[in-house]
ModelCIF file with pLDDT and N, C-alpha, C, O atoms, coordinates in Angstrom:
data_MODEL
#
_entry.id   MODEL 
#
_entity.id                         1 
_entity.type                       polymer 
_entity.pdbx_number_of_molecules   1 
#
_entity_poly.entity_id                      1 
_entity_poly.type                           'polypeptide(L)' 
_entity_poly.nstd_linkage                   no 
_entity_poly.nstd_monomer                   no 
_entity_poly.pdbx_seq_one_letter_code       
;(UNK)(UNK)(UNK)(UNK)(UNK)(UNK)(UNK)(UNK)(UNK)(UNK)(UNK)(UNK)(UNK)(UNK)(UNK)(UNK)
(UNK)(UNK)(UNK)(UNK)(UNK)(UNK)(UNK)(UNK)(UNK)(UNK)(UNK)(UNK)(UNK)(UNK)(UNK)(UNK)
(UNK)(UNK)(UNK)(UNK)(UNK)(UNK)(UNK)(UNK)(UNK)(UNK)(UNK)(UNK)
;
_entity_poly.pdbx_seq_one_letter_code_can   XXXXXXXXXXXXXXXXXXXXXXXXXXXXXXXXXXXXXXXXXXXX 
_entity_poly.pdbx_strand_id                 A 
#
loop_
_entity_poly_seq.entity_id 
_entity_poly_seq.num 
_entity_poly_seq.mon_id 
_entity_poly_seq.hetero 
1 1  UNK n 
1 2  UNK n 
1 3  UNK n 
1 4  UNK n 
1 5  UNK n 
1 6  UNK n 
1 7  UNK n 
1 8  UNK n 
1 9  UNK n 
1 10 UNK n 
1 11 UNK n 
1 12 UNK n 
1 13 UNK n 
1 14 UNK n 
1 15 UNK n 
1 16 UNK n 
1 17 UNK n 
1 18 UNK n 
1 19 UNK n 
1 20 UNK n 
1 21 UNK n 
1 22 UNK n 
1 23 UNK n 
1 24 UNK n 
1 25 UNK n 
1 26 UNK n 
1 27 UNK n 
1 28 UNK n 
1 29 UNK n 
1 30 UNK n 
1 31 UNK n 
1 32 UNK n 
1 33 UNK n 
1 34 UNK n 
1 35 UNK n 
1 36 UNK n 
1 37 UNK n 
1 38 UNK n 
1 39 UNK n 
1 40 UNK n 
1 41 UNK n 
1 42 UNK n 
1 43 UNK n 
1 44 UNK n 
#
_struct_asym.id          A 
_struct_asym.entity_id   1 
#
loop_
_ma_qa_metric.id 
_ma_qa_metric.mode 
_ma_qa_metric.name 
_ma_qa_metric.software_group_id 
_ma_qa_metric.type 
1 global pLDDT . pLDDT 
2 local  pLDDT . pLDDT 
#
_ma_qa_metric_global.metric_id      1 
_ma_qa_metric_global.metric_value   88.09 
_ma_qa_metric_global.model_id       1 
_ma_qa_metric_global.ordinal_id     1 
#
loop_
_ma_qa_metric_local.label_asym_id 
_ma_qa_metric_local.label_comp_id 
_ma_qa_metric_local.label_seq_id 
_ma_qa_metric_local.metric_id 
_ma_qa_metric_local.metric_value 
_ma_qa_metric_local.model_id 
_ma_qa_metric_local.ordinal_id 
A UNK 1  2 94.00 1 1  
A UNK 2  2 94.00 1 2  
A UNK 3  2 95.00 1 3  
A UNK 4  2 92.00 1 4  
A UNK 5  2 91.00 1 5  
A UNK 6  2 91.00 1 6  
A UNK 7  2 92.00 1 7  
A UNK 8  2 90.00 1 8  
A UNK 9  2 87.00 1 9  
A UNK 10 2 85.00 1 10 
A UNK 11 2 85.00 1 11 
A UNK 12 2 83.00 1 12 
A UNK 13 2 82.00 1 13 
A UNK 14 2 85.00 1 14 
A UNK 15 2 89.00 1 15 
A UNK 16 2 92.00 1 16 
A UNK 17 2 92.00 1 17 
A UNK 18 2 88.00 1 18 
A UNK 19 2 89.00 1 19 
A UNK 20 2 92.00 1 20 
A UNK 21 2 90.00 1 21 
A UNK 22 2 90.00 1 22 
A UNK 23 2 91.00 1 23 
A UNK 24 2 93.00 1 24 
A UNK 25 2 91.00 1 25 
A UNK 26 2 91.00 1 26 
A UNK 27 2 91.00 1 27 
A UNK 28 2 91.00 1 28 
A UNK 29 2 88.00 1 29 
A UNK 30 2 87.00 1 30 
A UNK 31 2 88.00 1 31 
A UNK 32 2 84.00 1 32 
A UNK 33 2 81.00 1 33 
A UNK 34 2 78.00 1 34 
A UNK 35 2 81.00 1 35 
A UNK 36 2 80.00 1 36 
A UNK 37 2 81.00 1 37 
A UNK 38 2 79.00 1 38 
A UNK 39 2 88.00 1 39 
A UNK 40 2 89.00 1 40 
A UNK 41 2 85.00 1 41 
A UNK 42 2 88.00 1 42 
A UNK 43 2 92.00 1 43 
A UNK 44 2 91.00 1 44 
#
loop_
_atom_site.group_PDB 
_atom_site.id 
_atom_site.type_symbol 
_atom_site.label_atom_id 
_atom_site.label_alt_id 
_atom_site.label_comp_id 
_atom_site.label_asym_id 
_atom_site.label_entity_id 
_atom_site.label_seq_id 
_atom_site.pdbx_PDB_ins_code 
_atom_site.Cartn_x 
_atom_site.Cartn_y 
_atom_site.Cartn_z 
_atom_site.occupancy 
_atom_site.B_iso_or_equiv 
_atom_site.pdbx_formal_charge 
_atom_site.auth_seq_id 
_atom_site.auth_comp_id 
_atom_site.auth_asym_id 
_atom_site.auth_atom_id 
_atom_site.pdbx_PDB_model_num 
ATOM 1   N N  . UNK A 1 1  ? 35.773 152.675 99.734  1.00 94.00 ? 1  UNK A N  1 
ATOM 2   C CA . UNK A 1 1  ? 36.372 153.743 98.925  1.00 94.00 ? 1  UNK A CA 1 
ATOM 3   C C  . UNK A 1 1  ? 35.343 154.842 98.648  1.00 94.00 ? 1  UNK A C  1 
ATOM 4   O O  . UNK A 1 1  ? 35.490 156.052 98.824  1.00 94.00 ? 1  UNK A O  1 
ATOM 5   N N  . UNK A 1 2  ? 34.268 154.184 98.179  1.00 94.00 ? 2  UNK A N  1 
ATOM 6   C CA . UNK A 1 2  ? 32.772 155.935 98.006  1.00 94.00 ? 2  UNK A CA 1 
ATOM 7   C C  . UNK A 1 2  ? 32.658 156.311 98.805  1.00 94.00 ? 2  UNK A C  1 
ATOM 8   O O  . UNK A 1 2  ? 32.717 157.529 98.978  1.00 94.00 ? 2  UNK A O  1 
ATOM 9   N N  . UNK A 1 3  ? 32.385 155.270 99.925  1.00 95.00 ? 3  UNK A N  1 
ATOM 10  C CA . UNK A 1 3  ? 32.070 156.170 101.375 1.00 95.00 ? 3  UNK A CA 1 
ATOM 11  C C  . UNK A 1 3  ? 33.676 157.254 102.020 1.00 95.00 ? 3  UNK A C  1 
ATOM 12  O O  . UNK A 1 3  ? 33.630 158.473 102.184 1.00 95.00 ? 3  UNK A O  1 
ATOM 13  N N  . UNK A 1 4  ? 34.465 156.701 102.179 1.00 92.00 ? 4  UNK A N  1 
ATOM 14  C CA . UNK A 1 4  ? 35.412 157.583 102.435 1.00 92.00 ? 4  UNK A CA 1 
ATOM 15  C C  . UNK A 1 4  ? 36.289 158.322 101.592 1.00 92.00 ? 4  UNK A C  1 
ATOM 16  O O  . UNK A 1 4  ? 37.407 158.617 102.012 1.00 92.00 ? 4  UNK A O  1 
ATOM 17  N N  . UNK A 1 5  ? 35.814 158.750 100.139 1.00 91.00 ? 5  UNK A N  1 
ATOM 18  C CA . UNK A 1 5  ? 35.821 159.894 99.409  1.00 91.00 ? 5  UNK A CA 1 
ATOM 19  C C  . UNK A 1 5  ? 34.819 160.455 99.536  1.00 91.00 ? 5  UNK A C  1 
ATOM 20  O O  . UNK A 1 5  ? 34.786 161.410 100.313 1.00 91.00 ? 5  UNK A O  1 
ATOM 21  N N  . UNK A 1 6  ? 33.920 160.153 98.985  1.00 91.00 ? 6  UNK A N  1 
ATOM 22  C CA . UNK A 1 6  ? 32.813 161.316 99.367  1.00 91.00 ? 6  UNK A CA 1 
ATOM 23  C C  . UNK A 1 6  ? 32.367 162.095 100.808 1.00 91.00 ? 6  UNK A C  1 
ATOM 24  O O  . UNK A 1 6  ? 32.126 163.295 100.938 1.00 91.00 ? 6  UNK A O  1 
ATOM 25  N N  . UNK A 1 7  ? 32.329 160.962 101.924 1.00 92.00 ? 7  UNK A N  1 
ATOM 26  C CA . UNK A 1 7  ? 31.957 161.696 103.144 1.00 92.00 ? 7  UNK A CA 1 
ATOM 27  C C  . UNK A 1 7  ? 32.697 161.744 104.382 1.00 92.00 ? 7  UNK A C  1 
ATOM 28  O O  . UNK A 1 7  ? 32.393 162.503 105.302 1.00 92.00 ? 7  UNK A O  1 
ATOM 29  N N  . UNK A 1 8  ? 33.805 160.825 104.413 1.00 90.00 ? 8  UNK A N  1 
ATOM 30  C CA . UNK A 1 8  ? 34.723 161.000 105.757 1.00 90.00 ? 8  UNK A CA 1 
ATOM 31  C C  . UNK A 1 8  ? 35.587 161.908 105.604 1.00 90.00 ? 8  UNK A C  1 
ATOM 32  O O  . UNK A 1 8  ? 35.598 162.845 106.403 1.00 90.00 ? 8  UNK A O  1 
ATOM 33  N N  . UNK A 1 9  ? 36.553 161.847 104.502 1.00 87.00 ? 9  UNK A N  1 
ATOM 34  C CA . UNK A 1 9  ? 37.450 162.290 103.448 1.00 87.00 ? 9  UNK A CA 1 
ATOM 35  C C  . UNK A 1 9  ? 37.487 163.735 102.755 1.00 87.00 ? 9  UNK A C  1 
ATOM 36  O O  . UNK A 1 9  ? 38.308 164.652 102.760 1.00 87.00 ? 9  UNK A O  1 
ATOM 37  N N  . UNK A 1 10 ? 36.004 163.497 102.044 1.00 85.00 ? 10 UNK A N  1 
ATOM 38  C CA . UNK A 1 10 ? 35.742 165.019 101.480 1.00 85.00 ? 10 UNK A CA 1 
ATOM 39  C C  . UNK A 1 10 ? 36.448 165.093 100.495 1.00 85.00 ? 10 UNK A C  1 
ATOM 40  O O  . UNK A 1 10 ? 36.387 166.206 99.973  1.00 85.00 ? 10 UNK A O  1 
ATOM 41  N N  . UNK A 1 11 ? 37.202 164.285 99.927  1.00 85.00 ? 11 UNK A N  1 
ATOM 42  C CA . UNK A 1 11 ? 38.048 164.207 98.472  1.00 85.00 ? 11 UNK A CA 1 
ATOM 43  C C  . UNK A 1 11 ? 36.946 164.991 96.892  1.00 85.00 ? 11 UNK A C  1 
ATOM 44  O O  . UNK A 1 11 ? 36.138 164.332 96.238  1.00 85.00 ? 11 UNK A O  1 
ATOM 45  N N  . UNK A 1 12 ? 37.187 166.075 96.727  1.00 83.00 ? 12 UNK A N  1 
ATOM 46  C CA . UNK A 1 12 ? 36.220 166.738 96.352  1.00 83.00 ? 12 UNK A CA 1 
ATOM 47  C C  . UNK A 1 12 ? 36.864 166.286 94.671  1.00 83.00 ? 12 UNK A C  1 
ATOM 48  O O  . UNK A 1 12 ? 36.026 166.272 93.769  1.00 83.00 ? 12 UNK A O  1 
ATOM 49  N N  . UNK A 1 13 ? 38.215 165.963 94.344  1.00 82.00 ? 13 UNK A N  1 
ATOM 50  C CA . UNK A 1 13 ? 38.990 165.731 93.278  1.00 82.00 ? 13 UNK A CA 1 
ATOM 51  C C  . UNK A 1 13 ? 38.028 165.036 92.351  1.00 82.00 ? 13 UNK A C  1 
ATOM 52  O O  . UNK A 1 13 ? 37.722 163.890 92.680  1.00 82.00 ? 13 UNK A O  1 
ATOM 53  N N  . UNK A 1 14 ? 37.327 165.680 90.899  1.00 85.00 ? 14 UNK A N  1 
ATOM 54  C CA . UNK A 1 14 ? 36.950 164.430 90.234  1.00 85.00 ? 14 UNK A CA 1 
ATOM 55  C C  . UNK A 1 14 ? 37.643 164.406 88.948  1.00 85.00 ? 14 UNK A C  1 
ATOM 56  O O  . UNK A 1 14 ? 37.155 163.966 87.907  1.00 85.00 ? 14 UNK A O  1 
ATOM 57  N N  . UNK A 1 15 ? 39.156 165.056 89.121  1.00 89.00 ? 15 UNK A N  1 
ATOM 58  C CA . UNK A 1 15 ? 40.192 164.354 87.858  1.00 89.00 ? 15 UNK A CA 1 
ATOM 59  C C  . UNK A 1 15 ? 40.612 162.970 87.696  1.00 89.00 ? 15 UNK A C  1 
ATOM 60  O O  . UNK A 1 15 ? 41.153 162.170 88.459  1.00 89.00 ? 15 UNK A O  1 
ATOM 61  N N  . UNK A 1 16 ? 40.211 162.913 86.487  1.00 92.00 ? 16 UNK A N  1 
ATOM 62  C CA . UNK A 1 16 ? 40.805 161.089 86.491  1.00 92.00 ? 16 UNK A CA 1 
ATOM 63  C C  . UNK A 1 16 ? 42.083 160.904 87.140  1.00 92.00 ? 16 UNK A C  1 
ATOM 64  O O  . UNK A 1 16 ? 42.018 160.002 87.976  1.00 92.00 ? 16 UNK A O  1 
ATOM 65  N N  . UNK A 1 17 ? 43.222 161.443 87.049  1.00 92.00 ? 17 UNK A N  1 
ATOM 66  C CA . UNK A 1 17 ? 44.503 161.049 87.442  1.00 92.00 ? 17 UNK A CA 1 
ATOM 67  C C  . UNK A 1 17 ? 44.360 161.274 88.890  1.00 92.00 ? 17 UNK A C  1 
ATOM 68  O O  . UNK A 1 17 ? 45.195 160.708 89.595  1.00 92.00 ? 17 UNK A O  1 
ATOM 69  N N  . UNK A 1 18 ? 43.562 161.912 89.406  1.00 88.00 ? 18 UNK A N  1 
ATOM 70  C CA . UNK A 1 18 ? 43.758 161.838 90.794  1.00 88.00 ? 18 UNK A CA 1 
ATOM 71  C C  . UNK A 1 18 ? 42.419 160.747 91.442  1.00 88.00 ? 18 UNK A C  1 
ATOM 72  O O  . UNK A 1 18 ? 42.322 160.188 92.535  1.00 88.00 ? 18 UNK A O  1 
ATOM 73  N N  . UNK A 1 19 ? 41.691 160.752 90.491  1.00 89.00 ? 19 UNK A N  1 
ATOM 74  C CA . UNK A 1 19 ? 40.984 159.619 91.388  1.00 89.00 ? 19 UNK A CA 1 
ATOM 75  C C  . UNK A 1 19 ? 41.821 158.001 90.951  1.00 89.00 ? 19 UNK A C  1 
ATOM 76  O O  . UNK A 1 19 ? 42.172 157.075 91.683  1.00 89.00 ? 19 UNK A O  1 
ATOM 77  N N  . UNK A 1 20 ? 41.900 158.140 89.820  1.00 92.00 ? 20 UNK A N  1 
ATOM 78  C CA . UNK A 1 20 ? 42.942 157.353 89.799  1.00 92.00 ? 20 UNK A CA 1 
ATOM 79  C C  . UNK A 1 20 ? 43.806 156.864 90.577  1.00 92.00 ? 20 UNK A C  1 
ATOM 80  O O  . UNK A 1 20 ? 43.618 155.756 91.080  1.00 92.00 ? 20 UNK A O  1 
ATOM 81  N N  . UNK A 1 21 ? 44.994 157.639 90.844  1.00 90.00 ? 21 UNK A N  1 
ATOM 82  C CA . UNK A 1 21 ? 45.741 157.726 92.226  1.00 90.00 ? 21 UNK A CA 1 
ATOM 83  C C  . UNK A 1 21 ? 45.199 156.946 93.676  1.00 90.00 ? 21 UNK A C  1 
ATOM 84  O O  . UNK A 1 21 ? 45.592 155.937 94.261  1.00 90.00 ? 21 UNK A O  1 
ATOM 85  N N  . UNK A 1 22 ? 43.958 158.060 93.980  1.00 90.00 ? 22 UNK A N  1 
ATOM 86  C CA . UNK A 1 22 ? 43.858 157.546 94.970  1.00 90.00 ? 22 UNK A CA 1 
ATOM 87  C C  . UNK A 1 22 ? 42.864 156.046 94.785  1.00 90.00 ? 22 UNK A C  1 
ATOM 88  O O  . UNK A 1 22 ? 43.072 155.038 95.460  1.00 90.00 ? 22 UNK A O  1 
ATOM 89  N N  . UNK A 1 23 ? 42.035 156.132 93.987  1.00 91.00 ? 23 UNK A N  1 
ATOM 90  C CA . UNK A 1 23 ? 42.131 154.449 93.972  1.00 91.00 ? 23 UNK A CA 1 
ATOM 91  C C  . UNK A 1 23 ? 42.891 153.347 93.758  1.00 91.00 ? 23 UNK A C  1 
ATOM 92  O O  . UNK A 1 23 ? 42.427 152.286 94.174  1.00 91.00 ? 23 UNK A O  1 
ATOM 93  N N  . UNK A 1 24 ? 44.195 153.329 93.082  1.00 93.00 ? 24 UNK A N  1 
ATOM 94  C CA . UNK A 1 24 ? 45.037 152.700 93.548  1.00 93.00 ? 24 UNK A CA 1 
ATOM 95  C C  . UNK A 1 24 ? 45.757 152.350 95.029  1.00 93.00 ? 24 UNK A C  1 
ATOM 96  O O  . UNK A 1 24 ? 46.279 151.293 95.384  1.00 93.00 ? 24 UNK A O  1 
ATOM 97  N N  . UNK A 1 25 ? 45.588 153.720 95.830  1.00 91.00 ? 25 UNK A N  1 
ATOM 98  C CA . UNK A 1 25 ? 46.354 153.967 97.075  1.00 91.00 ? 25 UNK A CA 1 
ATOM 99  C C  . UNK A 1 25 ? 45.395 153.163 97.993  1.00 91.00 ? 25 UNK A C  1 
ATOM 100 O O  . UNK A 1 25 ? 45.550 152.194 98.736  1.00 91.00 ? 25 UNK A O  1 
ATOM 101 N N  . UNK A 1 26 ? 44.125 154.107 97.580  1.00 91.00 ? 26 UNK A N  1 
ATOM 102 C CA . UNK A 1 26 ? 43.266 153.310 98.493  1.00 91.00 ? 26 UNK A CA 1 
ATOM 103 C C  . UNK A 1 26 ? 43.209 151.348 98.781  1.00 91.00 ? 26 UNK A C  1 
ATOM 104 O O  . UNK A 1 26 ? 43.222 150.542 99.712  1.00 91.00 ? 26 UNK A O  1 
ATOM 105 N N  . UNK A 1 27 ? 43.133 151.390 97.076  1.00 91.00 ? 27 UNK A N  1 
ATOM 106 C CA . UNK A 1 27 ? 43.801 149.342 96.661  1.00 91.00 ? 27 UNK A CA 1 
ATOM 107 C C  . UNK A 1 27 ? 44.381 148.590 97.357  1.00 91.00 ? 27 UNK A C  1 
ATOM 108 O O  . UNK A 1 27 ? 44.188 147.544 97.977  1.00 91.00 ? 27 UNK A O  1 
ATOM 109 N N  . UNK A 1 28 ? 45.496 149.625 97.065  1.00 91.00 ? 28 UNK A N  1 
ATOM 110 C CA . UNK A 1 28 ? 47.078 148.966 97.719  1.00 91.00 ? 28 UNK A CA 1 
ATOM 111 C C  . UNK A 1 28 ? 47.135 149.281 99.316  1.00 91.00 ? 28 UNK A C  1 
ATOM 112 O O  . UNK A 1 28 ? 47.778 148.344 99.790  1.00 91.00 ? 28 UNK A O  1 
ATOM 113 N N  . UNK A 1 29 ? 46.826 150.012 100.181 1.00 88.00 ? 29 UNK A N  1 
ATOM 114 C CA . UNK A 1 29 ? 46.606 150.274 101.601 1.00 88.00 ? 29 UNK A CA 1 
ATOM 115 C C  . UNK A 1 29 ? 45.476 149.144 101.898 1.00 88.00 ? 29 UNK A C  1 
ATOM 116 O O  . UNK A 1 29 ? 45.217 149.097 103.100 1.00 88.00 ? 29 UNK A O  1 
ATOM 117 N N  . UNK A 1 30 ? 44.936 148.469 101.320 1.00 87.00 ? 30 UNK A N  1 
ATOM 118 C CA . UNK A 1 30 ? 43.549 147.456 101.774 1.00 87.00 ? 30 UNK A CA 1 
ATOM 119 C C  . UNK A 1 30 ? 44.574 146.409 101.437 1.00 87.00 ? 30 UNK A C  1 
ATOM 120 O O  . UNK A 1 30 ? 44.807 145.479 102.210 1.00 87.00 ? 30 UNK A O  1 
ATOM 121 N N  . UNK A 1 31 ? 44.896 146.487 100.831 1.00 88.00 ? 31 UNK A N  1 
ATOM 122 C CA . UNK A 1 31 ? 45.787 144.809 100.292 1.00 88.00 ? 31 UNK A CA 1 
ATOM 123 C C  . UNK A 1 31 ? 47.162 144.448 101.311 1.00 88.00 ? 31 UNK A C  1 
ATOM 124 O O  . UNK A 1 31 ? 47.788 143.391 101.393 1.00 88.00 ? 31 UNK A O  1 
ATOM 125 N N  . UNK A 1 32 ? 47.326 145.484 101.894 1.00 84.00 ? 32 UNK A N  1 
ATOM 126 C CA . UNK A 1 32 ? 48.224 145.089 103.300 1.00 84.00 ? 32 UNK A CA 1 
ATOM 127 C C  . UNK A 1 32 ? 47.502 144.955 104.119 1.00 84.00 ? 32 UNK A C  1 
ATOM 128 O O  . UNK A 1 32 ? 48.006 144.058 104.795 1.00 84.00 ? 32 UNK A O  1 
ATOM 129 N N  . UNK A 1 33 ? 46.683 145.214 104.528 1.00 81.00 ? 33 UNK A N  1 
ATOM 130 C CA . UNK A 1 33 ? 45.572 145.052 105.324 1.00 81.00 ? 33 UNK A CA 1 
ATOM 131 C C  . UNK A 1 33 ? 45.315 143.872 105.361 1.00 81.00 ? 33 UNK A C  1 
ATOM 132 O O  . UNK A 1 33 ? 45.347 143.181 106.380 1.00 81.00 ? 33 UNK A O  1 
ATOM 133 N N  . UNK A 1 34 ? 44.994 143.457 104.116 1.00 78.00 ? 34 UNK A N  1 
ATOM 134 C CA . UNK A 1 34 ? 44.131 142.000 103.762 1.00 78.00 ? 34 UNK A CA 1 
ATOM 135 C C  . UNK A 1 34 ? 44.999 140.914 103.862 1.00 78.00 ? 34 UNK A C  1 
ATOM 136 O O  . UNK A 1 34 ? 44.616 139.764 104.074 1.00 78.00 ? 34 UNK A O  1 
ATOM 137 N N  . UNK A 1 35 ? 46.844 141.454 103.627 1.00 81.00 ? 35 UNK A N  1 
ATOM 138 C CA . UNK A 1 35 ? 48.128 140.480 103.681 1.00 81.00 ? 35 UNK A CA 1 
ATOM 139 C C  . UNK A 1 35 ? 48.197 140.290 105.451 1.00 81.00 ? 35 UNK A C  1 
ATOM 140 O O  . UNK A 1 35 ? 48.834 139.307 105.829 1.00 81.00 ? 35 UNK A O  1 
ATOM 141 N N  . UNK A 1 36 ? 47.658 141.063 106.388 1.00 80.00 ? 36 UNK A N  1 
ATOM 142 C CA . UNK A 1 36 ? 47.536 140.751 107.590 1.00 80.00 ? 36 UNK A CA 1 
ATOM 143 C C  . UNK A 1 36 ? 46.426 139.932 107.952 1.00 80.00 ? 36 UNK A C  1 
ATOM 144 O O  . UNK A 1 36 ? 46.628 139.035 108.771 1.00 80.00 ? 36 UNK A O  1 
ATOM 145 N N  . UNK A 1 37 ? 45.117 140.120 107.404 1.00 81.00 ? 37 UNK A N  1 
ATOM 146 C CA . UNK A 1 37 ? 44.064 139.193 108.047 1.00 81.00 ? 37 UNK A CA 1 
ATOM 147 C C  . UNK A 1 37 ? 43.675 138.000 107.066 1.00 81.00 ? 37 UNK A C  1 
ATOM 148 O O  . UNK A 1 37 ? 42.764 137.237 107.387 1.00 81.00 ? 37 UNK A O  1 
ATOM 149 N N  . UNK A 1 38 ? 44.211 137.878 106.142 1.00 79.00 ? 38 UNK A N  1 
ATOM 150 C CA . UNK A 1 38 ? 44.073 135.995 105.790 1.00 79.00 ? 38 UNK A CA 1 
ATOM 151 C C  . UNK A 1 38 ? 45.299 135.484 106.581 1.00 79.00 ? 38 UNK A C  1 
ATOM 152 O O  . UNK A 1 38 ? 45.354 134.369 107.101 1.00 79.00 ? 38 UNK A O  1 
ATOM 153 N N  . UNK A 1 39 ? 46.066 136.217 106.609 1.00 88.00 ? 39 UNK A N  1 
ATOM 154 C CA . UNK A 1 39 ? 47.445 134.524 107.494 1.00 88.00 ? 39 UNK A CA 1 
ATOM 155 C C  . UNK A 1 39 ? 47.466 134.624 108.801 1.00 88.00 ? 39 UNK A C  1 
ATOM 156 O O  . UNK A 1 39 ? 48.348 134.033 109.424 1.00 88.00 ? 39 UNK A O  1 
ATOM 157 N N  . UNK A 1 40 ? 46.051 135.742 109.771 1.00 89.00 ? 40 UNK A N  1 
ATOM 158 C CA . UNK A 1 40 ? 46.296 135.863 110.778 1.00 89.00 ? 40 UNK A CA 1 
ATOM 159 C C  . UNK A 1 40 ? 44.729 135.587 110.919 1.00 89.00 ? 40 UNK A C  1 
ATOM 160 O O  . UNK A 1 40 ? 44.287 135.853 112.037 1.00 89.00 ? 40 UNK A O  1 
ATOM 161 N N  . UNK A 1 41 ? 43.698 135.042 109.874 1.00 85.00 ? 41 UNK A N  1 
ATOM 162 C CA . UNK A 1 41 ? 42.180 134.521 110.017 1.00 85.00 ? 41 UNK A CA 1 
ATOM 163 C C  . UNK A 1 41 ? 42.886 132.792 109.665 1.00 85.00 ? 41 UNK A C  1 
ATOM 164 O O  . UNK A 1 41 ? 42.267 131.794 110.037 1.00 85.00 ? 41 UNK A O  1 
ATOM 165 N N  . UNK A 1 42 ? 43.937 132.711 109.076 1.00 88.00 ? 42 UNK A N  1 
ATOM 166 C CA . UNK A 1 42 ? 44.296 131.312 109.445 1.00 88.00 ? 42 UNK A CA 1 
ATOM 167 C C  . UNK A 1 42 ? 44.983 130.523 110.661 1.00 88.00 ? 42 UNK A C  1 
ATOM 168 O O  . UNK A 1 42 ? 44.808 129.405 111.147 1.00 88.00 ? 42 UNK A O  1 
ATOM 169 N N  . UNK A 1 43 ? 46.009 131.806 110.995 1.00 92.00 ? 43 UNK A N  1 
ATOM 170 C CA . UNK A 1 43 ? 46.839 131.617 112.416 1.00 92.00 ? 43 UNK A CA 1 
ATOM 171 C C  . UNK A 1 43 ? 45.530 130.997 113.641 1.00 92.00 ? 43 UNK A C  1 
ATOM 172 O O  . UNK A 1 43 ? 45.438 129.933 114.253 1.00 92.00 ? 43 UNK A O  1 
ATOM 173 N N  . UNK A 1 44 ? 44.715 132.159 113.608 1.00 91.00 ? 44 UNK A N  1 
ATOM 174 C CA . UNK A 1 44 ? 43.482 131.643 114.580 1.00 91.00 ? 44 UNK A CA 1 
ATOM 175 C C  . UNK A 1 44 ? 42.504 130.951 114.427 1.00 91.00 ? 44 UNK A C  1 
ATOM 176 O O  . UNK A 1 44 ? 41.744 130.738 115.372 1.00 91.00 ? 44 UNK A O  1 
#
């Protein structure tokens, strides 16, 4: 999340409600992520 706000990203936003935001988004986009590689680091 620091690294790709601050330097991939460029998310220059430092309002709470929007970092807010996107740390949730960012959260919740990793947590499907993560719902794919534990039942598919167990599958294999």
């Amino acid at each position: 999340y620091i690294t790709n706000k601050l330097w991939v990203f460029e998310s220059k936003s430092r309002k709470l409600r929007i970092v807010i935001k996107e740390v949730f988004e960012f959260f919740r986009a990793r947590v499907v992520s993560l719902f794919g590689d534990e039942p598919g680091r167990w599958l294999l």
